[in-house]
PDB file of N, CA and C in Angstrom:
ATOM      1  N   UNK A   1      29.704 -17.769  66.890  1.00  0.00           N
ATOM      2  CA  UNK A   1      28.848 -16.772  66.381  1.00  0.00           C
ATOM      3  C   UNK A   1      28.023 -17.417  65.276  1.00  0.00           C
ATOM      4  N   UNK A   2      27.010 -17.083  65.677  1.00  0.00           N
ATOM      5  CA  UNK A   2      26.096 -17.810  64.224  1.00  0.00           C
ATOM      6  C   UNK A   2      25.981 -16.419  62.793  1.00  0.00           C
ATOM      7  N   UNK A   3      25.555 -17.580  62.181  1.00  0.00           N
ATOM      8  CA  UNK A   3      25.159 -16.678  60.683  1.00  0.00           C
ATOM      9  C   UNK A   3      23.607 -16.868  60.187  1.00  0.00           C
ATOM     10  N   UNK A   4      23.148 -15.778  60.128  1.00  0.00           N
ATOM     11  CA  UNK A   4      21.674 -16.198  59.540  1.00  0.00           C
ATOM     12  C   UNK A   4      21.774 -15.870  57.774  1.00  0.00           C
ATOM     13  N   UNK A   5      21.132 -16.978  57.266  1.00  0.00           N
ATOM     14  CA  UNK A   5      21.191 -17.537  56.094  1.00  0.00           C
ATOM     15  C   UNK A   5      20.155 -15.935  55.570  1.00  0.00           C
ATOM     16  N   UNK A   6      20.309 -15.598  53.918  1.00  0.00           N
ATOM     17  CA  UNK A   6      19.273 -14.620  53.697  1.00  0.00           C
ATOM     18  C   UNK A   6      18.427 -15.421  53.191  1.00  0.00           C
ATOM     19  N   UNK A   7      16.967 -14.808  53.645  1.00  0.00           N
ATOM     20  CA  UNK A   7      15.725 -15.140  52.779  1.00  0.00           C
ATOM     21  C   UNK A   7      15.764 -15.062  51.969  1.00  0.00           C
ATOM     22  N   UNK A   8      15.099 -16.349  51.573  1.00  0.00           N
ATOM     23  CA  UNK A   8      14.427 -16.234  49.981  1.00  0.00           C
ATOM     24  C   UNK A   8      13.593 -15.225  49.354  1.00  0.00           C
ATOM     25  N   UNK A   9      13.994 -14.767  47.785  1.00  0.00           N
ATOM     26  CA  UNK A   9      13.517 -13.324  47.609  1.00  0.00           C
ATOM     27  C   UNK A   9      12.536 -14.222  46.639  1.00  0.00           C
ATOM     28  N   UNK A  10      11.001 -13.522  46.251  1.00  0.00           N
ATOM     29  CA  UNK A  10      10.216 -13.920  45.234  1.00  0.00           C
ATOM     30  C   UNK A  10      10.059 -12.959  44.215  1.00  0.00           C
ATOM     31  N   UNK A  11      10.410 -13.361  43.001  1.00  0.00           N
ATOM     32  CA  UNK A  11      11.008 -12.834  41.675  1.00  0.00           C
ATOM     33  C   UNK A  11       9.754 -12.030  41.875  1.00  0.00           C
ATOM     34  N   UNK A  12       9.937 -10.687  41.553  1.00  0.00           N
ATOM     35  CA  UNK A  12       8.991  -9.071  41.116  1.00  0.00           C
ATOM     36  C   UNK A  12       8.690  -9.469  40.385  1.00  0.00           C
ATOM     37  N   UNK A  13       7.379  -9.003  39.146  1.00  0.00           N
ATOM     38  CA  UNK A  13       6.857  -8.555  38.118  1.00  0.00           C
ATOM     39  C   UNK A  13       8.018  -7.830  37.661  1.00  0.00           C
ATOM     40  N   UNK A  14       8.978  -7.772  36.615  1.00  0.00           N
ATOM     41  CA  UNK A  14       9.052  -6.458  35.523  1.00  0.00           C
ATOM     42  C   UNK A  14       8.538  -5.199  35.534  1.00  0.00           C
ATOM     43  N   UNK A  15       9.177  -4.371  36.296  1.00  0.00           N
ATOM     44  CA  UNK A  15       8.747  -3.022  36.218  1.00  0.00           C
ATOM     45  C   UNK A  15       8.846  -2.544  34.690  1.00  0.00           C
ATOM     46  N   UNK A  16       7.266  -1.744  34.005  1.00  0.00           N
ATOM     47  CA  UNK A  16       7.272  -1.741  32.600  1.00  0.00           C
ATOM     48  C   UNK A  16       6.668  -0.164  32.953  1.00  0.00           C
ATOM     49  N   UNK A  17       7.420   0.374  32.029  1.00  0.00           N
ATOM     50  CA  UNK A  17       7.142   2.191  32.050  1.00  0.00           C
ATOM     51  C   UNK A  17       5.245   2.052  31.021  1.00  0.00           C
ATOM     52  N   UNK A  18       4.939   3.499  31.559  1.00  0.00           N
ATOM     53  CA  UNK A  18       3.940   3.749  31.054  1.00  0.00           C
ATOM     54  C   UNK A  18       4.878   4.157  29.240  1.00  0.00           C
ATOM     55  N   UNK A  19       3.817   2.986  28.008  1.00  0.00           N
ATOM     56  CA  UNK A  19       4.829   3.864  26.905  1.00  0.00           C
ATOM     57  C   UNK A  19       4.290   5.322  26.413  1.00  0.00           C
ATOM     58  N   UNK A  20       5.016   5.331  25.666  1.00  0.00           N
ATOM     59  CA  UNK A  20       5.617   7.017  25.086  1.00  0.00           C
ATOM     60  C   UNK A  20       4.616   6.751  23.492  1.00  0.00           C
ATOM     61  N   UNK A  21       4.058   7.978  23.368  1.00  0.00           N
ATOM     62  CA  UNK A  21       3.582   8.406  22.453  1.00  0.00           C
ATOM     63  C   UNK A  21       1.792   8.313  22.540  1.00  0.00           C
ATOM     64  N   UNK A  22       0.934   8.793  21.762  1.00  0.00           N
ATOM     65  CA  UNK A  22      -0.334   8.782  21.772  1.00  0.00           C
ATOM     66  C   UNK A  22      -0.345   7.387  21.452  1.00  0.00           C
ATOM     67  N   UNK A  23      -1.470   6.492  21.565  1.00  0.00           N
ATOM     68  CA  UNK A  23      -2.396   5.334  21.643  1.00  0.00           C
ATOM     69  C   UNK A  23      -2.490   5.516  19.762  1.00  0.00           C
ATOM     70  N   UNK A  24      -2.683   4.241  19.734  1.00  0.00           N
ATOM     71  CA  UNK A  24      -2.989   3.974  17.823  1.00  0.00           C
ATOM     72  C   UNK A  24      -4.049   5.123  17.671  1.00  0.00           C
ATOM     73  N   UNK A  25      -5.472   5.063  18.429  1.00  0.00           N
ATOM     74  CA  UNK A  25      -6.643   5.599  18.497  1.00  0.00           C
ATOM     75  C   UNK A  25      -6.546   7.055  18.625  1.00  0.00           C
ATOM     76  N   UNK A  26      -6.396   7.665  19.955  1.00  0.00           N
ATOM     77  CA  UNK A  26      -5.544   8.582  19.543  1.00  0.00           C
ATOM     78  C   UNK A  26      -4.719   9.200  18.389  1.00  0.00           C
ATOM     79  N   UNK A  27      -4.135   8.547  17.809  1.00  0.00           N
ATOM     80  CA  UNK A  27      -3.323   8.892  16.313  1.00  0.00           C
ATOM     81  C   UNK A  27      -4.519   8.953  15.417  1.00  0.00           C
ATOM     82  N   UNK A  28      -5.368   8.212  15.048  1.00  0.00           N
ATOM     83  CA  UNK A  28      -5.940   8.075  13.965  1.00  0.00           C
ATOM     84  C   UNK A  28      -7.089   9.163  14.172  1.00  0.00           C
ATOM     85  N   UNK A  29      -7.259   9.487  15.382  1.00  0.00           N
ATOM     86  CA  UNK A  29      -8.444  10.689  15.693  1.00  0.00           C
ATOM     87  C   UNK A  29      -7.790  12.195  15.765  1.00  0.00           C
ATOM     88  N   UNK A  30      -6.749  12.453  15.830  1.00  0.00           N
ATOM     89  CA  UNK A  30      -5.693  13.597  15.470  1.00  0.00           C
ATOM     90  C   UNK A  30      -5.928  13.687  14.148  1.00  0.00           C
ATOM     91  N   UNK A  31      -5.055  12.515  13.302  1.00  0.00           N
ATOM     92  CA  UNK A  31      -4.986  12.594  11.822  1.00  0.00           C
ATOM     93  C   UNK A  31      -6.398  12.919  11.223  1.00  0.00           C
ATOM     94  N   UNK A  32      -7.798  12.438  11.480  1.00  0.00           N
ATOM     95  CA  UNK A  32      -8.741  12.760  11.367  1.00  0.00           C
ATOM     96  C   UNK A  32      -9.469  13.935  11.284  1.00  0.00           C
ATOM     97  N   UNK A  33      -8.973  14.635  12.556  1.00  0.00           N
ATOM     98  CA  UNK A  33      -9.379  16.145  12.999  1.00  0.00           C
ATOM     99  C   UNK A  33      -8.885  16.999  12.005  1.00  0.00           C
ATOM    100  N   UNK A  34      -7.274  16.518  11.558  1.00  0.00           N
ATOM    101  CA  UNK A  34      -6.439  17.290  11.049  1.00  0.00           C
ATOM    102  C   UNK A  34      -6.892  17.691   9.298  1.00  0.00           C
ATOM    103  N   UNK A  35      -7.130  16.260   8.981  1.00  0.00           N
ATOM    104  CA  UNK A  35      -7.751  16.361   7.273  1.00  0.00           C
ATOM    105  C   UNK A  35      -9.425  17.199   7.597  1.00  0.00           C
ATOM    106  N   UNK A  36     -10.076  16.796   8.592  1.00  0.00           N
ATOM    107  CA  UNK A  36     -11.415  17.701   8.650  1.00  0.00           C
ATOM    108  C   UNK A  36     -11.224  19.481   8.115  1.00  0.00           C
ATOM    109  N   UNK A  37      -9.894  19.640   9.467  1.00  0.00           N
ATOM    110  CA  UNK A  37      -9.782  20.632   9.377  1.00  0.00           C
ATOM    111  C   UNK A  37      -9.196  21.532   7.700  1.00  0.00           C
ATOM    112  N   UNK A  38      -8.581  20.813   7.168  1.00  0.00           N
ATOM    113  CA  UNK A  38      -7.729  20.673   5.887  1.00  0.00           C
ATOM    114  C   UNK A  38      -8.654  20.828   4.911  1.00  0.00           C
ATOM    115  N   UNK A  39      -9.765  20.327   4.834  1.00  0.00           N
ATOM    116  CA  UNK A  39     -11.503  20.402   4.392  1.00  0.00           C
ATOM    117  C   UNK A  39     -12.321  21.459   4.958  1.00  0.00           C
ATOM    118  N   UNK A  40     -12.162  22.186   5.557  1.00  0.00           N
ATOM    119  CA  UNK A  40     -13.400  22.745   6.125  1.00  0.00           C
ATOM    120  C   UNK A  40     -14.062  23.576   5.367  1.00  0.00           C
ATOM    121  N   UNK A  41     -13.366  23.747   4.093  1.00  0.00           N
ATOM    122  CA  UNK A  41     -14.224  25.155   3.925  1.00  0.00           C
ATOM    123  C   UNK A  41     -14.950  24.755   2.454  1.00  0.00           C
ATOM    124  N   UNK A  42     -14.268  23.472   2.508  1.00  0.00           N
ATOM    125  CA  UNK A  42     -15.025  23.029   1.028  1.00  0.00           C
ATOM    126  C   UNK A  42     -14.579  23.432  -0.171  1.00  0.00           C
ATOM    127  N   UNK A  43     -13.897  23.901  -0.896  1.00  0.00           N
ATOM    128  CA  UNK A  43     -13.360  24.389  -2.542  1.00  0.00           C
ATOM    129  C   UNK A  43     -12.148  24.183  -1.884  1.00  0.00           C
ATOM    130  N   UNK A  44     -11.561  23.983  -3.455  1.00  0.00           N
ATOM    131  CA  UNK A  44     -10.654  23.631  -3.769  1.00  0.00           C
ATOM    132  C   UNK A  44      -9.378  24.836  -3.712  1.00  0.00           C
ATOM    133  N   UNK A  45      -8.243  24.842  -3.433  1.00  0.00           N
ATOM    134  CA  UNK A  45      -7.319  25.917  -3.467  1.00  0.00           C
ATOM    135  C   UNK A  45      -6.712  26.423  -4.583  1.00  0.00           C
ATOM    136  N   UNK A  46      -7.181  27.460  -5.224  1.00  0.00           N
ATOM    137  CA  UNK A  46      -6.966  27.933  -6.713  1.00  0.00           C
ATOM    138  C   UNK A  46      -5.605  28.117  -7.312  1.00  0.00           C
ATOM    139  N   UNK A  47      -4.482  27.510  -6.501  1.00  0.00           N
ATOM    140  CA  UNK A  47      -3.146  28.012  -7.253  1.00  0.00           C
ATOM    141  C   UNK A  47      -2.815  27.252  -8.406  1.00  0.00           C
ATOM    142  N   UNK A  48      -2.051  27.883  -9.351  1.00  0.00           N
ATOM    143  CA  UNK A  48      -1.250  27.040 -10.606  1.00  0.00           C
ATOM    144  C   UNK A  48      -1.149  25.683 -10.414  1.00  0.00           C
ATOM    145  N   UNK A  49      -0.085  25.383  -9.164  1.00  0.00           N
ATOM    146  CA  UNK A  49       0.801  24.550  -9.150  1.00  0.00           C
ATOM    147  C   UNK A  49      -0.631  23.126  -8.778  1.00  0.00           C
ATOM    148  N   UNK A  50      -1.610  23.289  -7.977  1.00  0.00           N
ATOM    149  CA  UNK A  50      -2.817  22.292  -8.023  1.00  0.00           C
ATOM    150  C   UNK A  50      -3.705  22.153  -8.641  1.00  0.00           C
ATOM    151  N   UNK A  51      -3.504  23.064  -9.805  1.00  0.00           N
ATOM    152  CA  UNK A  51      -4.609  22.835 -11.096  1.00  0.00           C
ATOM    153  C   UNK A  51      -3.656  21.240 -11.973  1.00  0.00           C
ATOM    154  N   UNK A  52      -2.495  21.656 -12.199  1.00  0.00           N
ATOM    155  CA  UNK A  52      -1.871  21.006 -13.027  1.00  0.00           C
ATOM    156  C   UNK A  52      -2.333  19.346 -12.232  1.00  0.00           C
ATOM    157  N   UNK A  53      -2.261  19.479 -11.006  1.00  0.00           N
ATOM    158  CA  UNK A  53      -1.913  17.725 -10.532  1.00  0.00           C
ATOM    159  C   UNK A  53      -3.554  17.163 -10.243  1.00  0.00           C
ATOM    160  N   UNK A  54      -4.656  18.171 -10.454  1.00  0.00           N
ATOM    161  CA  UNK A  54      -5.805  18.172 -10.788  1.00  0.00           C
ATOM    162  C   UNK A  54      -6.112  17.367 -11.849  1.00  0.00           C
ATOM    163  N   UNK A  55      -5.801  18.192 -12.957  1.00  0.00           N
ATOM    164  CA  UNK A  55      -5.930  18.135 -14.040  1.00  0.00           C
ATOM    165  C   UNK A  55      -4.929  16.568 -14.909  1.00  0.00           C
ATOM    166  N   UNK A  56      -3.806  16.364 -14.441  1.00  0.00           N
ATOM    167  CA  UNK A  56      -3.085  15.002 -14.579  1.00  0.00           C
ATOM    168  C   UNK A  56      -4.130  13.914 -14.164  1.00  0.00           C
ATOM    169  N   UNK A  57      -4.642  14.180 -12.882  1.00  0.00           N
ATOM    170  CA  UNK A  57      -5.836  12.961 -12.377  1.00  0.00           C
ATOM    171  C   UNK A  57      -6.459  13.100 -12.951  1.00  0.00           C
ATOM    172  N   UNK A  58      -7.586  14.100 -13.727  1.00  0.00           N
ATOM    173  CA  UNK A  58      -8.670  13.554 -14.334  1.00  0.00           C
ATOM    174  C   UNK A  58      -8.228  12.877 -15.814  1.00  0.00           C
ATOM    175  N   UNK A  59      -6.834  13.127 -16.382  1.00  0.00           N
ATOM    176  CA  UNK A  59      -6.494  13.157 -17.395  1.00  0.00           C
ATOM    177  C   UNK A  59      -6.009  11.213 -17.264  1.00  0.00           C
ATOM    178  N   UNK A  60      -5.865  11.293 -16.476  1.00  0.00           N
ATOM    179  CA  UNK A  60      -5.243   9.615 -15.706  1.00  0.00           C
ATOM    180  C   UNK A  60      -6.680   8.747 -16.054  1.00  0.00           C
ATOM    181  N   UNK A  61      -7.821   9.198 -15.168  1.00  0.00           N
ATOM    182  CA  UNK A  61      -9.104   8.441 -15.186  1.00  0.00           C
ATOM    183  C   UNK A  61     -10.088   8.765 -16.421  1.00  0.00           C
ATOM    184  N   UNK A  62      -9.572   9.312 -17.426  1.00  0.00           N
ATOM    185  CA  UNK A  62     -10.473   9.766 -18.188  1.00  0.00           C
ATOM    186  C   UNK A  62      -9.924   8.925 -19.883  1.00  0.00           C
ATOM    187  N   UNK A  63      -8.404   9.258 -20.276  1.00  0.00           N
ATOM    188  CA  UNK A  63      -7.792   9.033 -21.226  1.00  0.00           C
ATOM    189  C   UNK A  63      -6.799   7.373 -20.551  1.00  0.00           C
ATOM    190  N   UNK A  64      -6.364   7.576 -19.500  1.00  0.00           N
ATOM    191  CA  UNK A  64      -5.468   6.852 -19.240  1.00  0.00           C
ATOM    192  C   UNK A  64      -4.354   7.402 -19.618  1.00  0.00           C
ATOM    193  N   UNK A  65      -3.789   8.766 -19.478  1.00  0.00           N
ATOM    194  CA  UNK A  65      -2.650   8.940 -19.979  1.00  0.00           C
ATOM    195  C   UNK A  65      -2.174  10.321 -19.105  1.00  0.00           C
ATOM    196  N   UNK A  66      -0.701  10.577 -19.323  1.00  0.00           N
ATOM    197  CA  UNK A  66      -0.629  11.622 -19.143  1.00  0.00           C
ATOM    198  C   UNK A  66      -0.476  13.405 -19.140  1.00  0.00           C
ATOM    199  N   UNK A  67      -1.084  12.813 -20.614  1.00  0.00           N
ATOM    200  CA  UNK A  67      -0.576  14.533 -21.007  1.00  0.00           C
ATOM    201  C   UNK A  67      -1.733  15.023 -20.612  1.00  0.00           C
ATOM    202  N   UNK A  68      -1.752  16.765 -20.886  1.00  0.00           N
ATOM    203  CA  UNK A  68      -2.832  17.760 -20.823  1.00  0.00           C
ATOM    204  C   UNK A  68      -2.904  18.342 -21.441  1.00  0.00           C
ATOM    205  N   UNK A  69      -2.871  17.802 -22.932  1.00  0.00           N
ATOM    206  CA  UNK A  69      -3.113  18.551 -24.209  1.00  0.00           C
ATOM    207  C   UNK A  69      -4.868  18.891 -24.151  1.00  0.00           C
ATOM    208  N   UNK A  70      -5.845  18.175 -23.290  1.00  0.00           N
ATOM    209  CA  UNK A  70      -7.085  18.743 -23.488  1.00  0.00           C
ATOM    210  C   UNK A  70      -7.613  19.398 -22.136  1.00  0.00           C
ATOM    211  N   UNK A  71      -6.305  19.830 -21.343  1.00  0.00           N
ATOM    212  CA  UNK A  71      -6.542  21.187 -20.255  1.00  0.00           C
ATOM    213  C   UNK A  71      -5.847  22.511 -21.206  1.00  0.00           C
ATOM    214  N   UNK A  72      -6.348  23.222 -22.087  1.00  0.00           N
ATOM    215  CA  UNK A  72      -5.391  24.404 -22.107  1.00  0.00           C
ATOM    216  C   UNK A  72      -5.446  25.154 -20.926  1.00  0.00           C
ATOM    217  N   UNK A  73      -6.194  25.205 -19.916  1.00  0.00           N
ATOM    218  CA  UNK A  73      -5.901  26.813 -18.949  1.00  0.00           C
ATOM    219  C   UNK A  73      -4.905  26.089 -18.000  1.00  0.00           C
ATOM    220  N   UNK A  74      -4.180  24.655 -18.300  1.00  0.00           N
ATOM    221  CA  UNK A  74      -2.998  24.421 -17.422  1.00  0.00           C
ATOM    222  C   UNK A  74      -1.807  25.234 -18.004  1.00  0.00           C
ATOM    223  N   UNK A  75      -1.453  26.446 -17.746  1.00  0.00           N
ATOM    224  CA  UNK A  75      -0.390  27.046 -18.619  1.00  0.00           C
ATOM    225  C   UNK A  75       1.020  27.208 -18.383  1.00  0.00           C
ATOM    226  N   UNK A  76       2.183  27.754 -19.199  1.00  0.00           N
ATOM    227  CA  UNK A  76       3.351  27.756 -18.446  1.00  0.00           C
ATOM    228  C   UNK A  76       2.813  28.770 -17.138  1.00  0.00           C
ATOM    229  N   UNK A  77       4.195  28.497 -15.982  1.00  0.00           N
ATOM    230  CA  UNK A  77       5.299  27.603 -16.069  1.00  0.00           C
ATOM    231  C   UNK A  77       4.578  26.165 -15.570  1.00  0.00           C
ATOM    232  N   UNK A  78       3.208  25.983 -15.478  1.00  0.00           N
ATOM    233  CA  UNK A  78       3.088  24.588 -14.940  1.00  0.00           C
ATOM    234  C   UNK A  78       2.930  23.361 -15.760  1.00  0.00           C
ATOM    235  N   UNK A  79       2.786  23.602 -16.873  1.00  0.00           N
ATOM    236  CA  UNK A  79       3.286  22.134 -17.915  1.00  0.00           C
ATOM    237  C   UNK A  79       4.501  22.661 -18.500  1.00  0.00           C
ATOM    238  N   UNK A  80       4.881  21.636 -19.675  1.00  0.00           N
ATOM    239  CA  UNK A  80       5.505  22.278 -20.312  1.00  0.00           C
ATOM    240  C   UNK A  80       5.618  20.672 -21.992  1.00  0.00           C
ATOM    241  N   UNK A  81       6.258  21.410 -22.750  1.00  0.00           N
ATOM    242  CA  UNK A  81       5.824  20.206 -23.678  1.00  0.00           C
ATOM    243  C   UNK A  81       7.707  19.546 -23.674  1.00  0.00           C
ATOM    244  N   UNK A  82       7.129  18.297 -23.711  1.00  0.00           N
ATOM    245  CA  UNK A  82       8.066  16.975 -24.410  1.00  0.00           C
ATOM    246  C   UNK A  82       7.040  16.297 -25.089  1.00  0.00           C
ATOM    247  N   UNK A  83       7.746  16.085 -26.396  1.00  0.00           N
ATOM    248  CA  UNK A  83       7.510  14.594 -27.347  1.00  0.00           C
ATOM    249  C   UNK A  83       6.518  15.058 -27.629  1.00  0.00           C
ATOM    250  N   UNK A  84       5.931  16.649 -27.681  1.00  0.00           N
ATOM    251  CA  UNK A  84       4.962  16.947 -28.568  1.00  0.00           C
ATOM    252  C   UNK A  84       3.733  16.984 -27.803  1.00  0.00           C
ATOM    253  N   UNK A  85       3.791  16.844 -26.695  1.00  0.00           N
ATOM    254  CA  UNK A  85       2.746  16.947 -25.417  1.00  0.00           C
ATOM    255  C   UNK A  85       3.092  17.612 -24.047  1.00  0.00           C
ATOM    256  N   UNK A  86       1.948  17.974 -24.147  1.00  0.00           N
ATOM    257  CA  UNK A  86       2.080  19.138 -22.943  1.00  0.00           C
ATOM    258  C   UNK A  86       1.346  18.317 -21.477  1.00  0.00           C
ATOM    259  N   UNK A  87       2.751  17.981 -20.763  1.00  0.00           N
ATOM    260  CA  UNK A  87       2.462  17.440 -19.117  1.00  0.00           C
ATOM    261  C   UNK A  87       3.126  18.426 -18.002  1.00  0.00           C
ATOM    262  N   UNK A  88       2.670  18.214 -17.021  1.00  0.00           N
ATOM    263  CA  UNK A  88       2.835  18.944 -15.500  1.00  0.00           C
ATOM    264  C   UNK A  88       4.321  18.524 -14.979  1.00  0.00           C
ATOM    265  N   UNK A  89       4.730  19.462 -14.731  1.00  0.00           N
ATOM    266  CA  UNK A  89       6.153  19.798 -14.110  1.00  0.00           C
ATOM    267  C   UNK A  89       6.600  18.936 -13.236  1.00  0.00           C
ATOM    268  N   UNK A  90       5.407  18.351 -12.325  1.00  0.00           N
ATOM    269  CA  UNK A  90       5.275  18.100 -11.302  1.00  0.00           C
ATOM    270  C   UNK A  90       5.184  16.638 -11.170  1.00  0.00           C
ATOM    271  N   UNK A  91       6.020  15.994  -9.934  1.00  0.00           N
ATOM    272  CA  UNK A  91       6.226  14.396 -10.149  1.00  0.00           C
ATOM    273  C   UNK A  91       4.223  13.776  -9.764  1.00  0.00           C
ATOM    274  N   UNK A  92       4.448  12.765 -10.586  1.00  0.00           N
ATOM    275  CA  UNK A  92       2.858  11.828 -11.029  1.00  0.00           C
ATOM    276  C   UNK A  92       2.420  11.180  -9.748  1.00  0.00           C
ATOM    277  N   UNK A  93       3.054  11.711  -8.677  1.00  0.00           N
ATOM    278  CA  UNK A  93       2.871  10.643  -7.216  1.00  0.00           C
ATOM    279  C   UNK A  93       1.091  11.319  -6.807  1.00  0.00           C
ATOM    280  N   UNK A  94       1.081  12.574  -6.693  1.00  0.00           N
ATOM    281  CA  UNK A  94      -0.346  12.966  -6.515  1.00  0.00           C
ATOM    282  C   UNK A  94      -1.787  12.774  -7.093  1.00  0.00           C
ATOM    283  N   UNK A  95      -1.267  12.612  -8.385  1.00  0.00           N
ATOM    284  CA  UNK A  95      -2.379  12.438  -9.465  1.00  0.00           C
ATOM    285  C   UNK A  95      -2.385  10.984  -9.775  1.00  0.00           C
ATOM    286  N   UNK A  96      -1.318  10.113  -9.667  1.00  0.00           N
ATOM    287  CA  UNK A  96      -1.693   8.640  -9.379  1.00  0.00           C
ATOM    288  C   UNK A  96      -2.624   8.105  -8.113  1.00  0.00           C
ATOM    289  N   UNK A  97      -2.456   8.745  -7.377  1.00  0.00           N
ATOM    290  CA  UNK A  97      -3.457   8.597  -5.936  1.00  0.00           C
ATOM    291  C   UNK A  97      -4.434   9.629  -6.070  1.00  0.00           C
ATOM    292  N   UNK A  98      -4.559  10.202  -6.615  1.00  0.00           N
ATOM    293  CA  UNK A  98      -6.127  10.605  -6.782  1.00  0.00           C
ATOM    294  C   UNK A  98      -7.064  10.468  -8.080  1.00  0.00           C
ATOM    295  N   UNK A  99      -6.462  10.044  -9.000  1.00  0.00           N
ATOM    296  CA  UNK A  99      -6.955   8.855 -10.235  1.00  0.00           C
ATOM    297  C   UNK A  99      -7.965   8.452  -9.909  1.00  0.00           C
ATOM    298  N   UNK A 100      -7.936   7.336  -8.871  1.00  0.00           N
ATOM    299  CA  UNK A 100      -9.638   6.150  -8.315  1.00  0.00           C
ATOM    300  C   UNK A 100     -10.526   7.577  -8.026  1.00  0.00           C
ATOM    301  N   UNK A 101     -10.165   8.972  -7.213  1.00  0.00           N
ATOM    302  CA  UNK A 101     -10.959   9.029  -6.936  1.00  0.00           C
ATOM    303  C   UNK A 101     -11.905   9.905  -7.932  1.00  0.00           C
ATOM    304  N   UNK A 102     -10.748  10.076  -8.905  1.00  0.00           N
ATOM    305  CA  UNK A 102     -11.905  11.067 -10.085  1.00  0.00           C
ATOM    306  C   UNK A 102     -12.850   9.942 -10.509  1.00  0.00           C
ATOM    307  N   UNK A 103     -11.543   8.632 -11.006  1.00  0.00           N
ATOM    308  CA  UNK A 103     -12.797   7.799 -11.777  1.00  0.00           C
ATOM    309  C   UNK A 103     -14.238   6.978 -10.863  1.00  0.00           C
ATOM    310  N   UNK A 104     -14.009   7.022  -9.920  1.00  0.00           N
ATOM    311  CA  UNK A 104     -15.368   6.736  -8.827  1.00  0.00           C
ATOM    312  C   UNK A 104     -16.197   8.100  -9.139  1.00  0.00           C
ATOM    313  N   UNK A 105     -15.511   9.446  -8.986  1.00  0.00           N
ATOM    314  CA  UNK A 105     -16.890  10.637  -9.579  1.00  0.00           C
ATOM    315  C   UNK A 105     -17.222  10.296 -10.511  1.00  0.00           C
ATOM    316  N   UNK A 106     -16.413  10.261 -11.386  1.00  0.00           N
ATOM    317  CA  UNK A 106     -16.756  10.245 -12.955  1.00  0.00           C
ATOM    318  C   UNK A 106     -18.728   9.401 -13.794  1.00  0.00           C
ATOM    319  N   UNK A 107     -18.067   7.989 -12.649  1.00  0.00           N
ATOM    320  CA  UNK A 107     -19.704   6.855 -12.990  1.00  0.00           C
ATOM    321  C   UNK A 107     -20.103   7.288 -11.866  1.00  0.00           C
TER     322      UNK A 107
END
């Protein structure tokens, strides 16, 4: 009885899935739409709590510092005083990143 030998197989390509998630481009044109939309109406949103981190940024690009002894209408509960100065409740992460952009209005 004979035996037939198996053919030689020629190595496939790597089957590679379509990947998962939106395209970089995609992402960055979402995120885009999303801040447009976040903007649309132009003014600013009048509550307490975004006057104070307002008011820290211009106080950042203007003095270099952080109090808001020369905002009085920042009032309790959104500052409050230590060391004889009156600063915002609120952690400095917002008003450090928007600093450049008062001081670019500013000149």
């Amino acid at each position: 009885m004979a035996v037939r030998a198996p053919e030689p197989v020629e190595p496939q390509e790597e089957w590679r899935g379509r990947p998962t998630g939106p395209a970089p481009l995609e992402a960055v044109l979402l995120g885009l739409a999303v801040f447009l939309l976040l903007l649309a109406n132009g003014r600013p949103i009048g509550a307490g709590d975004t006057r104070a981190n307002e008011y820290t940024a211009a106080s950042l690009a203007q003095e270099s510092d952080f109090d808001l002894d020369e905002y009085p209408e920042v009032v309790e509960p959104f500052a409050r005083t230590v060391g004889g100065r009156r600063v915002s409740i609120y952690a400095p992460v917002t008003p450090l990143l928007a600093a450049p952009v008062f001081a670019a209005a500013r000149t």
